[in-house]
Protein backbone atom coordinates (compact mmCIF):
# COMPACT_ATOMS: atom_id res chain seq x y z
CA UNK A 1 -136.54 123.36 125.25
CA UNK A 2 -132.90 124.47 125.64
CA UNK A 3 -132.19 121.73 128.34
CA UNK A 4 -133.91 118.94 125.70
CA UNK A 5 -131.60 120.39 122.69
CA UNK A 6 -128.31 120.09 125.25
CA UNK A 7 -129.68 116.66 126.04
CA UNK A 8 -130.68 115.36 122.34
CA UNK A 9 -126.67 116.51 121.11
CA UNK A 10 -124.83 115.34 124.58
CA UNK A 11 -126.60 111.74 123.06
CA UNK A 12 -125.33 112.26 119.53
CA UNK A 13 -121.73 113.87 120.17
CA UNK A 14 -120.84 111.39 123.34
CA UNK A 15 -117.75 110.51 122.19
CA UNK A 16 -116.72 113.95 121.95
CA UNK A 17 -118.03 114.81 125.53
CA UNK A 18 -116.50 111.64 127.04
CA UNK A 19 -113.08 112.71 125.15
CA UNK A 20 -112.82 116.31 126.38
CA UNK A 21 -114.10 114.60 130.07
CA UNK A 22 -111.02 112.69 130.02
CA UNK A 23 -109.05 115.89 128.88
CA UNK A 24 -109.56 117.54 131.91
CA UNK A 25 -110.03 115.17 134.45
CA UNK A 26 -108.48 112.26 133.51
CA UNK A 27 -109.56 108.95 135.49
CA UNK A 28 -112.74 110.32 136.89
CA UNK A 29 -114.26 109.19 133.36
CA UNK A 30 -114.52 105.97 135.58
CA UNK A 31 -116.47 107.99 138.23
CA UNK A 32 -118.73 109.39 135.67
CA UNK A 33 -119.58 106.57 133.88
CA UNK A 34 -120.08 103.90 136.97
CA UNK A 35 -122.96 107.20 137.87
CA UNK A 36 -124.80 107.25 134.49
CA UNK A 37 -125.02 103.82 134.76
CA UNK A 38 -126.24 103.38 138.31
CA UNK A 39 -128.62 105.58 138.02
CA UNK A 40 -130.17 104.82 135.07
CA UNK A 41 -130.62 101.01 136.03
CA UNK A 42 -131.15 102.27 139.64
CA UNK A 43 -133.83 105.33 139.32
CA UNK A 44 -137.11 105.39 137.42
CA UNK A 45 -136.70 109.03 136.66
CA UNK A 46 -133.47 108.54 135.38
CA UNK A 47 -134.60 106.79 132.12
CA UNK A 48 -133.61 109.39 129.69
CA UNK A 49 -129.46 108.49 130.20
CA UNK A 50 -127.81 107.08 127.59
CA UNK A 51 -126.82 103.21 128.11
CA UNK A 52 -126.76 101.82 125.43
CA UNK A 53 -124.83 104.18 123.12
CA UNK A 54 -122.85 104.95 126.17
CA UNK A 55 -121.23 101.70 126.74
CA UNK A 56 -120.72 101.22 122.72
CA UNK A 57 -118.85 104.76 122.53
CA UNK A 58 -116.74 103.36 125.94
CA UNK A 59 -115.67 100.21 124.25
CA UNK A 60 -114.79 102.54 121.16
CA UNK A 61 -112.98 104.81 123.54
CA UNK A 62 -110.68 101.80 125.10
CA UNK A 63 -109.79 100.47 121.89
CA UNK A 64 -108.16 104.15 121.97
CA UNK A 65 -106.29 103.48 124.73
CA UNK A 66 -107.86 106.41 126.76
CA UNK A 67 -109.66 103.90 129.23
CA UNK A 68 -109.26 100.41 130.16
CA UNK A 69 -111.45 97.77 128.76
CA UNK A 70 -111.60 95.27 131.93
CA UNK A 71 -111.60 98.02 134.00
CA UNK A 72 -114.94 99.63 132.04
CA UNK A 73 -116.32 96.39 131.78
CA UNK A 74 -116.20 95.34 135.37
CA UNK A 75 -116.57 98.68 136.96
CA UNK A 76 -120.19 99.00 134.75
CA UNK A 77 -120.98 95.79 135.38
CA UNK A 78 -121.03 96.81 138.87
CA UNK A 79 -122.77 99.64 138.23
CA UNK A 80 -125.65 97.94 136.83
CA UNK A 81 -126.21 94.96 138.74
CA UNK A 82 -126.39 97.66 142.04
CA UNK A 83 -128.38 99.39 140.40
CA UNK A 84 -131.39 97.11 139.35
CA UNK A 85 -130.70 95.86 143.16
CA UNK A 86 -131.38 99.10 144.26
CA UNK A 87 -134.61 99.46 141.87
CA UNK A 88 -135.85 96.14 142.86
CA UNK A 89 -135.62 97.22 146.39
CA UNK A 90 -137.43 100.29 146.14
CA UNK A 91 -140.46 98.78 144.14
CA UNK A 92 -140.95 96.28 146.86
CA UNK A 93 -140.78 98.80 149.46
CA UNK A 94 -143.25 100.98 147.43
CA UNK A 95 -145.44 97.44 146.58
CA UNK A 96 -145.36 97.15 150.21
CA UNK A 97 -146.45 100.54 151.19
CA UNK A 98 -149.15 100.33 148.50
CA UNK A 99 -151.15 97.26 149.50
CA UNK A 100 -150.81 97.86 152.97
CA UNK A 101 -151.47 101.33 153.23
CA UNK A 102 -153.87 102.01 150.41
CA UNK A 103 -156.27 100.38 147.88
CA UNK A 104 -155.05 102.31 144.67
CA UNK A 105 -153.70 98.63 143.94
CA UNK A 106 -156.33 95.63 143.50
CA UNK A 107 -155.96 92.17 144.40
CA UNK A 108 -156.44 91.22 141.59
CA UNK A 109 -154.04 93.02 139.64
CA UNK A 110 -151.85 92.33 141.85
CA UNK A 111 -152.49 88.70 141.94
CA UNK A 112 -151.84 89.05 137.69
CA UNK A 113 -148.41 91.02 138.19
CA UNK A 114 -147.22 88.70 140.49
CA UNK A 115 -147.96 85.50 138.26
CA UNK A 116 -146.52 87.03 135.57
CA UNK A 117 -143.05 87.63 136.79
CA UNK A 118 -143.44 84.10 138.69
CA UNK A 119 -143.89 82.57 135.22
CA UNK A 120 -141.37 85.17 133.18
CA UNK A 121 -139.42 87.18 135.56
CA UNK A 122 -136.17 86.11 134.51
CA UNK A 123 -136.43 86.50 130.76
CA UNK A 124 -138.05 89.85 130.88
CA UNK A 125 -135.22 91.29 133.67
CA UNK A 126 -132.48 89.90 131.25
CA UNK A 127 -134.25 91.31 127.98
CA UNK A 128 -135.21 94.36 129.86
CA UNK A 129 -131.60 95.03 129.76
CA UNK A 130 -131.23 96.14 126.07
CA UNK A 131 -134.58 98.15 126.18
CA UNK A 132 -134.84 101.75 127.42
CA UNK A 133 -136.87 103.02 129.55
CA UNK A 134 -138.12 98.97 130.37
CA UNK A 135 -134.07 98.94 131.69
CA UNK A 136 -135.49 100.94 134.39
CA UNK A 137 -138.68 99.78 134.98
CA UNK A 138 -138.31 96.19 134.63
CA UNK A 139 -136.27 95.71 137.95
CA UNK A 140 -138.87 98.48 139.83
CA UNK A 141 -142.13 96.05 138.44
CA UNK A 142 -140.13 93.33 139.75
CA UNK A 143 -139.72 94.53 143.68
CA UNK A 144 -143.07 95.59 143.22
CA UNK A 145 -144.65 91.65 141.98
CA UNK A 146 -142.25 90.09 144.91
CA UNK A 147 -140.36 88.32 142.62
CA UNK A 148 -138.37 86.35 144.65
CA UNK A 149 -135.16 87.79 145.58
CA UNK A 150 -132.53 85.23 144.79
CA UNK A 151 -134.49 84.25 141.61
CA UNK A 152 -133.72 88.19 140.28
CA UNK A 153 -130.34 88.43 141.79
CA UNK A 154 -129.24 85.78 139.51
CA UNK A 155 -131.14 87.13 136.47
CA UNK A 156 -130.29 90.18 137.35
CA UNK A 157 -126.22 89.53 137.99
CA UNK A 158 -126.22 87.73 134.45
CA UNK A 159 -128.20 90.25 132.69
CA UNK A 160 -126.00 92.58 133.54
CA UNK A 161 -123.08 91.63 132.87
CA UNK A 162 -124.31 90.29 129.31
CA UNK A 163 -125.74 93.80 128.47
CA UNK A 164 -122.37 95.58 129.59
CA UNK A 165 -119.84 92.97 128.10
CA UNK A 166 -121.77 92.80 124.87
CA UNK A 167 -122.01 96.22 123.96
CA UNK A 168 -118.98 97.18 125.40
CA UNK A 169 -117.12 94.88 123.59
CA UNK A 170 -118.59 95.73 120.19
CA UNK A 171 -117.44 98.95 120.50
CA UNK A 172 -114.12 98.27 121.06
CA UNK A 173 -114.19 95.52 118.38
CA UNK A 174 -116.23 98.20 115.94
CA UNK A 175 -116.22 101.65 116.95
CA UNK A 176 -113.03 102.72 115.42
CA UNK A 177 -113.53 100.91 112.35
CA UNK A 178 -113.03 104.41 109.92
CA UNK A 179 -116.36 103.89 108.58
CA UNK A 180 -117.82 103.56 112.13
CA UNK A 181 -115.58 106.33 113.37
CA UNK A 182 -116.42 108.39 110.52
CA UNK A 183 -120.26 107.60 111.14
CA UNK A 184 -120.21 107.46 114.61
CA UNK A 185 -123.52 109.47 114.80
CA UNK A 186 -125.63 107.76 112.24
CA UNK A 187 -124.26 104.60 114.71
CA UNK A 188 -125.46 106.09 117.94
CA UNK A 189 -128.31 107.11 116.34
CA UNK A 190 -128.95 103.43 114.89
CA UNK A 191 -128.13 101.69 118.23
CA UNK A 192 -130.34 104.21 119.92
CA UNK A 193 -133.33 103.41 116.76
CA UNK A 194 -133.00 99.66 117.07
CA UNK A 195 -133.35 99.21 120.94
CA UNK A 196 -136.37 101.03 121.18
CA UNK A 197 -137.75 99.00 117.93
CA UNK A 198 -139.09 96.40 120.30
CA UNK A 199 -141.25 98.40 122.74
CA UNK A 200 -142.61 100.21 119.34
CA UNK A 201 -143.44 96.92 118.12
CA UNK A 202 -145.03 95.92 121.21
CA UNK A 203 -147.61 99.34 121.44
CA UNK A 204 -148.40 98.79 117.55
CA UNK A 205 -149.34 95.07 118.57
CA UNK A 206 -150.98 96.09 121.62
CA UNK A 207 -153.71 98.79 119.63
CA UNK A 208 -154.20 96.12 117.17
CA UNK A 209 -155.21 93.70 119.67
CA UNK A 210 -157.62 95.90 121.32
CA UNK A 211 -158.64 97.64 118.02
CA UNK A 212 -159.85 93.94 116.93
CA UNK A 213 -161.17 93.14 120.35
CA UNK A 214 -163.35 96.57 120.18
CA UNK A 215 -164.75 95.41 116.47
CA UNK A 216 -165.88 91.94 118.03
């Protein structure tokens, strides 16, 4: 419970913690942030980091002068196009091991997963990007279907770089706006509300589906 409080105000007091980072150790900030962002794109247990909010409060941070803007924007854009390479690369390892080794995955199923990302792979890794939680999945799924690889290194290059830029940059252009700066938790609370307003749309559209398949 403690470790879910520490986690649930590092998310709304980021700016703080990324100021008083910088405090004491200066450049590493860079270090820190290239990390939260690898691993979040890069590990499925990593979901829970904050990357949206977190590259918002950077761009607000630059306009500060305390970090550089092309440097945080190319250094994260790193970050997460490794990462979903590294993700992708695991889930076809794992999709490998799977098949080959067991039968917990049919071929039929299979057969679905991989038409799917054959016919919308590249949308959904580029969208992925601004969802949590299907940020870290998305590229995993992906390995795991066979999507081909230089079809989702492209996807995956410019998705990354559009999910970085964008929010990066509207922090910088935004976050110290005084109203912004004076709200900056309602904001990172917001940014935080809104991209997970999709995948709550989706379940609530999913249990009416089979809710009306189940009455027919």
């Amino acid at each position: 419970m403690d470790m879910l409080s520490g986690l649930f105000d590092l998310l709304l007091h980021i700016d703080k913690t990324m100021l008083q980072f910088i405090a004491e150790h200066g450049n590493w900030i860079y270090a820190l942030l290239f990390v939260i962002i690898f691993s979040e794109t890069g590990l499925v247990f990593a979901n829970f980091l904050p990357g949206d909010s977190l590259l918002f409060v950077a761009g607000a941070i630059c306009a500060m002068g305390q970090m550089d803007l092309p440097v945080v924007m190319g250094l994260l854009s790193v970050a997460a196009v490794t990462g979903d390479a590294v993700n992708y690369s695991i889930g076809r390892w794992f999709g490998d091991a799977l098949i080959h080794r067991t039968k917990l995955v049919s071929p039929a199923r299979m057969a679905y997963t991989q038409g799917f990302f054959d016919r919308y792979g590249g949308q959904t890794i580029v969208i992925a990007r601004f969802l949590p939680i299907a940020r870290t999945m998305a590229p995993f799924v992906a390995g795991f279907a066979r999507m081909h690889p230089r079809r989702f290194f492209a996807y995956n290059i410019g998705g990354g770089v559009l999910w970085v830029v964008s929010l990066t940059l509207a922090g910088y252009l935004f976050g110290n706006l005084p109203f912004v700066r004076d709200h900056l938790t309602a904001v990172i609370l917001g940014i935080i509300a809104v991209s997970l307003m999709p995948g709550a749309f989706a379940v609530v559209h999913a249990r009416m589906a089979a809710g009306k398949s189940r009455k027919a």
